[in-house]
C-alpha atoms as a PDB file:
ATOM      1  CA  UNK A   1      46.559   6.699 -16.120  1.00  0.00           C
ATOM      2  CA  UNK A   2      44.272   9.397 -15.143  1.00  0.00           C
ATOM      3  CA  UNK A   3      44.691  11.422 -12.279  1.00  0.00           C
ATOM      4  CA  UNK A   4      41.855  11.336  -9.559  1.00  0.00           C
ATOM      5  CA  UNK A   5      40.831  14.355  -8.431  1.00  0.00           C
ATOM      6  CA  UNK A   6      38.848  13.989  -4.570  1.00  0.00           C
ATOM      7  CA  UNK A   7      36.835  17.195  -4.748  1.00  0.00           C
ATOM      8  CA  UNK A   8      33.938  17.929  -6.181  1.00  0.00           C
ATOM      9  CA  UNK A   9      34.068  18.711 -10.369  1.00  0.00           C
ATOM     10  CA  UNK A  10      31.709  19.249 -13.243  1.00  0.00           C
ATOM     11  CA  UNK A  11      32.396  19.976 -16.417  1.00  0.00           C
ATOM     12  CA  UNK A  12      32.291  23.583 -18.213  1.00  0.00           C
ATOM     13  CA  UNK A  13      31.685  24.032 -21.909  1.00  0.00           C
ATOM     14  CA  UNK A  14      30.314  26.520 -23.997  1.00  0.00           C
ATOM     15  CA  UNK A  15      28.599  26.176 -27.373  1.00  0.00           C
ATOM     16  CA  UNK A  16      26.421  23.492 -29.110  1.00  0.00           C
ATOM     17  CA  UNK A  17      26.832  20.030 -27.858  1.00  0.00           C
ATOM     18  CA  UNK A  18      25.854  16.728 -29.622  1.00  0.00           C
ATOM     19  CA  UNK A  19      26.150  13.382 -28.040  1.00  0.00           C
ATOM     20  CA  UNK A  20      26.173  10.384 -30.888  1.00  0.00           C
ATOM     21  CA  UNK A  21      25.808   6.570 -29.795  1.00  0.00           C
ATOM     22  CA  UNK A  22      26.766   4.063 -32.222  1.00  0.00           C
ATOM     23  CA  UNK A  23      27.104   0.567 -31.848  1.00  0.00           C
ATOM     24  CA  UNK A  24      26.756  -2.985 -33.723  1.00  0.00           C
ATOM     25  CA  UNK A  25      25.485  -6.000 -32.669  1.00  0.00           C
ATOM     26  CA  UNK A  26      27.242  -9.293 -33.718  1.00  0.00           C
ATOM     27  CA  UNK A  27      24.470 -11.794 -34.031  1.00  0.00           C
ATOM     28  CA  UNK A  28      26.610 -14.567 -35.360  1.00  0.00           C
ATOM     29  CA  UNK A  29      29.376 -14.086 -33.192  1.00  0.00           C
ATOM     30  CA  UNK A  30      31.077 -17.771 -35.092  1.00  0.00           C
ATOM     31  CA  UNK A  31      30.876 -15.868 -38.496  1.00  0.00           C
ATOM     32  CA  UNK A  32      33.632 -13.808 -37.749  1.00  0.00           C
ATOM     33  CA  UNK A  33      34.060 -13.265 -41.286  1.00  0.00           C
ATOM     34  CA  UNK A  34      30.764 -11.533 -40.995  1.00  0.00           C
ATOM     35  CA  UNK A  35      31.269  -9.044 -38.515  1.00  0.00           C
ATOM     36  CA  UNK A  36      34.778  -8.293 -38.183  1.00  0.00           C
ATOM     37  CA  UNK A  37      35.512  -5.830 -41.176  1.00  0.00           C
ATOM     38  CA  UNK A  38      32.514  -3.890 -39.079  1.00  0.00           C
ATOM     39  CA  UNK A  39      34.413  -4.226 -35.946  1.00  0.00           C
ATOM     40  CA  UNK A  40      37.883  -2.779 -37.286  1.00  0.00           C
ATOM     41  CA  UNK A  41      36.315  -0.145 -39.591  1.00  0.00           C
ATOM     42  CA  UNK A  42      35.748   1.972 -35.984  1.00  0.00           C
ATOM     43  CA  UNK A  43      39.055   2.171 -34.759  1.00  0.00           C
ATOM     44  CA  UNK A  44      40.066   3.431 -38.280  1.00  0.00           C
ATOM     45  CA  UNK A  45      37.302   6.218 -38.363  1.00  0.00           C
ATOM     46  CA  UNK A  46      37.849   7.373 -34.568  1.00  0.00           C
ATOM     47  CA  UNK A  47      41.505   7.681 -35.597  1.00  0.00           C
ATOM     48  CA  UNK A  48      40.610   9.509 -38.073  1.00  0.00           C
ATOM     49  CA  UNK A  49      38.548  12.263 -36.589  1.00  0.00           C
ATOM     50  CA  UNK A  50      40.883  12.259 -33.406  1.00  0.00           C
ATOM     51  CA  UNK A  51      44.014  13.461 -35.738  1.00  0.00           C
ATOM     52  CA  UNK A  52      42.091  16.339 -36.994  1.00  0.00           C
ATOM     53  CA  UNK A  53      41.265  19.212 -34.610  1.00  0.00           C
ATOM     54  CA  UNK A  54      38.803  20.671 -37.177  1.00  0.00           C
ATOM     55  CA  UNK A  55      36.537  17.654 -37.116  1.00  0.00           C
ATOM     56  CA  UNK A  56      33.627  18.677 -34.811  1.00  0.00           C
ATOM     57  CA  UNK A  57      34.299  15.220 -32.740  1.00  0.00           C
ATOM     58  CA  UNK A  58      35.325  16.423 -28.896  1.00  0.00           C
ATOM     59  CA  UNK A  59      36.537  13.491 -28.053  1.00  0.00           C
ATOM     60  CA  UNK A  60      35.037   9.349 -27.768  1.00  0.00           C
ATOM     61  CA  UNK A  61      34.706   6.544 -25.152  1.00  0.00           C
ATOM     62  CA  UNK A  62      34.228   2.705 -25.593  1.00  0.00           C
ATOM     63  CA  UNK A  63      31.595   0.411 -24.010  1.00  0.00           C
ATOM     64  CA  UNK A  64      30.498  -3.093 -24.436  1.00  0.00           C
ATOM     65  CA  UNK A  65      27.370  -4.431 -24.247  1.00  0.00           C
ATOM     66  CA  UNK A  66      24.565  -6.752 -24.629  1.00  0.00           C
ATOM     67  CA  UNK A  67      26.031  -8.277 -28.336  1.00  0.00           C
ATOM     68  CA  UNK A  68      28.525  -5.977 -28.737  1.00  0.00           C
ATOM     69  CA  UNK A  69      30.573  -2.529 -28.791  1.00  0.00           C
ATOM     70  CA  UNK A  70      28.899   0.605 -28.140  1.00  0.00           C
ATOM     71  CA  UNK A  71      30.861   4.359 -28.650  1.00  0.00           C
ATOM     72  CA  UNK A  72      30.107   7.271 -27.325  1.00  0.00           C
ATOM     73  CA  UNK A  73      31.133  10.349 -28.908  1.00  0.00           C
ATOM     74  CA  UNK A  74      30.791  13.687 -28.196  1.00  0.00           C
ATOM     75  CA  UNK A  75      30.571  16.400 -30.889  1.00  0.00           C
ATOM     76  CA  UNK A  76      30.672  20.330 -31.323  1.00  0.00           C
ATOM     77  CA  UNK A  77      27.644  20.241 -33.687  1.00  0.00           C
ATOM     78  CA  UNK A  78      25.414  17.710 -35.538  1.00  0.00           C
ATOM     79  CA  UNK A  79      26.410  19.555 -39.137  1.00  0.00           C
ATOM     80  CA  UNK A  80      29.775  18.438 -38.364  1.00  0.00           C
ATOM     81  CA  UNK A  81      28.997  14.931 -37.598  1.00  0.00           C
ATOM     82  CA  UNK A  82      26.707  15.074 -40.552  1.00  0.00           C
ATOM     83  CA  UNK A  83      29.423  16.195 -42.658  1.00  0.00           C
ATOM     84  CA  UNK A  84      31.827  13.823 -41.622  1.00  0.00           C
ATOM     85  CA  UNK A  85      29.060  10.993 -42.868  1.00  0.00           C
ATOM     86  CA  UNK A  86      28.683  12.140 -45.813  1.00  0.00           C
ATOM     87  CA  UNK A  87      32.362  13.397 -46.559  1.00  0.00           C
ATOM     88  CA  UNK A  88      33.279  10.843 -49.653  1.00  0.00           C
ATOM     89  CA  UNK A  89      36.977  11.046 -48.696  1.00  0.00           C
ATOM     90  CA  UNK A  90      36.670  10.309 -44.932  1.00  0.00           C
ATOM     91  CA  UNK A  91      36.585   6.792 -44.308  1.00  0.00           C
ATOM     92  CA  UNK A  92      32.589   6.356 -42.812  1.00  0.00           C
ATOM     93  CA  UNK A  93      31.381   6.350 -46.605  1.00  0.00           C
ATOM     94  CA  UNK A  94      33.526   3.587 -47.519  1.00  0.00           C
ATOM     95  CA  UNK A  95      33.068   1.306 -44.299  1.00  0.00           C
ATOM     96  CA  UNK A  96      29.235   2.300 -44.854  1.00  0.00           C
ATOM     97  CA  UNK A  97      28.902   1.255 -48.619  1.00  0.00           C
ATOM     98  CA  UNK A  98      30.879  -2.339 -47.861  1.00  0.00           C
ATOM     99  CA  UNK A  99      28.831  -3.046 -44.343  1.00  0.00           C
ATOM    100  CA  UNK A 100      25.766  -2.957 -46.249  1.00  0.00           C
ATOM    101  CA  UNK A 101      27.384  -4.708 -49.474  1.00  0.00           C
ATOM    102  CA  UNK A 102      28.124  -7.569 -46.480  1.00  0.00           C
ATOM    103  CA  UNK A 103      24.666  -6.904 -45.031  1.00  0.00           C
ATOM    104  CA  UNK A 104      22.697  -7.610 -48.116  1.00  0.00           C
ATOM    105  CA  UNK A 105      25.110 -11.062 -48.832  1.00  0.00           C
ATOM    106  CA  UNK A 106      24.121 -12.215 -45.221  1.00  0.00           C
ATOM    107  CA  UNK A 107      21.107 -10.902 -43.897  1.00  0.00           C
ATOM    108  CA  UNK A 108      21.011 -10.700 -39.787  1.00  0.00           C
ATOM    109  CA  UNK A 109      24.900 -11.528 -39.219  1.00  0.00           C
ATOM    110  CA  UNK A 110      25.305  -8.518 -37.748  1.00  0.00           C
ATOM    111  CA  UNK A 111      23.731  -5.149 -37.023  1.00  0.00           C
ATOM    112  CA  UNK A 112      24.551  -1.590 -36.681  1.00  0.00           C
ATOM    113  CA  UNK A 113      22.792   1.658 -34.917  1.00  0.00           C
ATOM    114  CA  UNK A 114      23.205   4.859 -33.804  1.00  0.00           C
ATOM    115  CA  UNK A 115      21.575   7.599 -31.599  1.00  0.00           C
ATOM    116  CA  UNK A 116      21.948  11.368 -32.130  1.00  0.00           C
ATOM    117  CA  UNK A 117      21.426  13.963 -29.414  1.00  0.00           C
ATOM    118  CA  UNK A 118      21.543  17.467 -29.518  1.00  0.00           C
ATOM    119  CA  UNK A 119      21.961  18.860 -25.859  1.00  0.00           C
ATOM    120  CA  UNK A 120      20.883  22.275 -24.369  1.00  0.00           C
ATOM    121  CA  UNK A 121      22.071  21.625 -21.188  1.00  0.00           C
ATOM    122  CA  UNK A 122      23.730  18.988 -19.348  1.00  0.00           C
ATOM    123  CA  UNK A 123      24.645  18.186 -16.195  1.00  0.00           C
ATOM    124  CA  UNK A 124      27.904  16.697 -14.486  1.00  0.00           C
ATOM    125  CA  UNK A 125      29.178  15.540 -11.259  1.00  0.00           C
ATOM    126  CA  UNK A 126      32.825  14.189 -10.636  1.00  0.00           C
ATOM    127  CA  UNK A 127      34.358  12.685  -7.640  1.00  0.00           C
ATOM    128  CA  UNK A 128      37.656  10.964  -6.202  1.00  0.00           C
ATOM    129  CA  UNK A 129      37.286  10.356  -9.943  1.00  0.00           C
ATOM    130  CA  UNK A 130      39.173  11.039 -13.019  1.00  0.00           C
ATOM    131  CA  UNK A 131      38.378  13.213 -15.803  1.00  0.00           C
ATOM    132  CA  UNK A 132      35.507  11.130 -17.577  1.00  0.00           C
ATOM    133  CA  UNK A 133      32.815  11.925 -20.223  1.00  0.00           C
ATOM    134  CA  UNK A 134      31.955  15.640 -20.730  1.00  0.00           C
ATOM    135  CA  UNK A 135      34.754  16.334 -18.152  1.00  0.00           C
ATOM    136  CA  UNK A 136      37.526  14.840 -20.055  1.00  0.00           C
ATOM    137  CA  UNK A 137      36.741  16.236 -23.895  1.00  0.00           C
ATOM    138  CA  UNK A 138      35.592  19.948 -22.599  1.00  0.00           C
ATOM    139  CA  UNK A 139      37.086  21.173 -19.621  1.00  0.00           C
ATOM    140  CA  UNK A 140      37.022  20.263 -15.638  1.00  0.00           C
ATOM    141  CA  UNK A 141      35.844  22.856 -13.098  1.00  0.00           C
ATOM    142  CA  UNK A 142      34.991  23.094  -9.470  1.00  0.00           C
ATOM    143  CA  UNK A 143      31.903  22.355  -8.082  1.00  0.00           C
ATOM    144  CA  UNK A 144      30.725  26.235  -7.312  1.00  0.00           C
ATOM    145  CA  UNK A 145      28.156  26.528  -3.791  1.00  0.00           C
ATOM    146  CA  UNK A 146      25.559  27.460  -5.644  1.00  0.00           C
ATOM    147  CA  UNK A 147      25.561  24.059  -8.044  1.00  0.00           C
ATOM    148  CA  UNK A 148      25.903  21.766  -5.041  1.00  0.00           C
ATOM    149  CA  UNK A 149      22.679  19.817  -6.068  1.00  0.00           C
ATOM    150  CA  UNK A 150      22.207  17.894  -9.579  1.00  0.00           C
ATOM    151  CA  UNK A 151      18.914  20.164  -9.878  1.00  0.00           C
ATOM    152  CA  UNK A 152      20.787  23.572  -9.503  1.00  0.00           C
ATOM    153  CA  UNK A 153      23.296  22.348 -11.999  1.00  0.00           C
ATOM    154  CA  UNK A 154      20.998  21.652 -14.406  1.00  0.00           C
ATOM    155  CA  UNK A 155      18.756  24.874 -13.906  1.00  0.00           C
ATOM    156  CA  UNK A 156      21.677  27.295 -15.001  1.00  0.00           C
ATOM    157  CA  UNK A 157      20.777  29.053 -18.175  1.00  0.00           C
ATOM    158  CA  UNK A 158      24.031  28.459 -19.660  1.00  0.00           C
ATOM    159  CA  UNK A 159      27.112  25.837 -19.218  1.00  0.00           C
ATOM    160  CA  UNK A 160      29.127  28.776 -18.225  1.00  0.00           C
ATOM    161  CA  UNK A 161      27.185  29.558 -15.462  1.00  0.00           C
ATOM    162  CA  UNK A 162      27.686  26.271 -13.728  1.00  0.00           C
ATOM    163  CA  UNK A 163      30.907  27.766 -12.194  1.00  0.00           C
ATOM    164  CA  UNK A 164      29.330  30.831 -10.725  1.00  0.00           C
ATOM    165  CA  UNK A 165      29.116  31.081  -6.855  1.00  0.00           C
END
């Protein structure tokens, strides 16, 4: 289990940031033979980049909802997302080229998306909570006096200088 920290964090990181949503929607959720080679391709691929420190991927987190799962990941740059997509001997490619060999056999059974975002600056608050998001795949810092409010955090020039006081 996390520990909870009761003061006041953000986060601190330095460099390019890119935030990537993907999810899939299982719109025949009694077709499981539909959906579920979607469903455990993830696991396989976020196992994947998590064993290798060169990836680009910072680190992930898990939601559900509406029809489905959601992750978040978190990534040093979008060329290294990109060329984790495209990398033929990763598994994405594979999972990719069979979803849509499934897709095309059943039309509508279930979906997939994503979201890319490239960040200049972000802003974080933590606390009585543990590490979460951009805290727990960059690093945790105090909340310096001069980034009490959301609006000062977010105003600094640079992540760095979100720990200045």
């Amino acid at each position: 289990m996390s520990t909870i920290e009761p003061g006041r964090s953000t986060h601190h990181y330095d460099g390019e940031l890119v935030i990537f949503l993907i999810g899939m929607t299982i719109n025949r959720p009694w077709r499981p033979d539909l959906w579920l080679p979607a469903f455990l391709a993830m696991p396989r691929m976020l196992r994947e980049l998590s064993q290798d420190p060169d990836s680009g991927m910072l680190g992930y987190r898990l939601t559900i909802e509406g029809r489905g799962p959601t992750v978040i990941q978190y990534w040093s740059s979008a060329e290294q997302l990109y060329a984790y997509a495209s990398n033929s001997d990763a598994r994405h490619r594979p999972a990719w080229a069979a979803f849509n060999r499934r897709a095309r056999r059943a039309p509508g059974a279930v979906g997939v998306w994503h979201e890319t975002y490239s960040v200049d600056r972000a802003e974080s608050i933590y606390v009585g909570a543990p590490a979460l998001g951009l805290a727990r795949f960059t690093a945790r810092v105090p909340v310096a006096p001069a980034g009490n409010r959301a609006r000062d955090r977010l105003a600094r020039t640079t992540p760095s200088d979100s720990t200045d006081g």
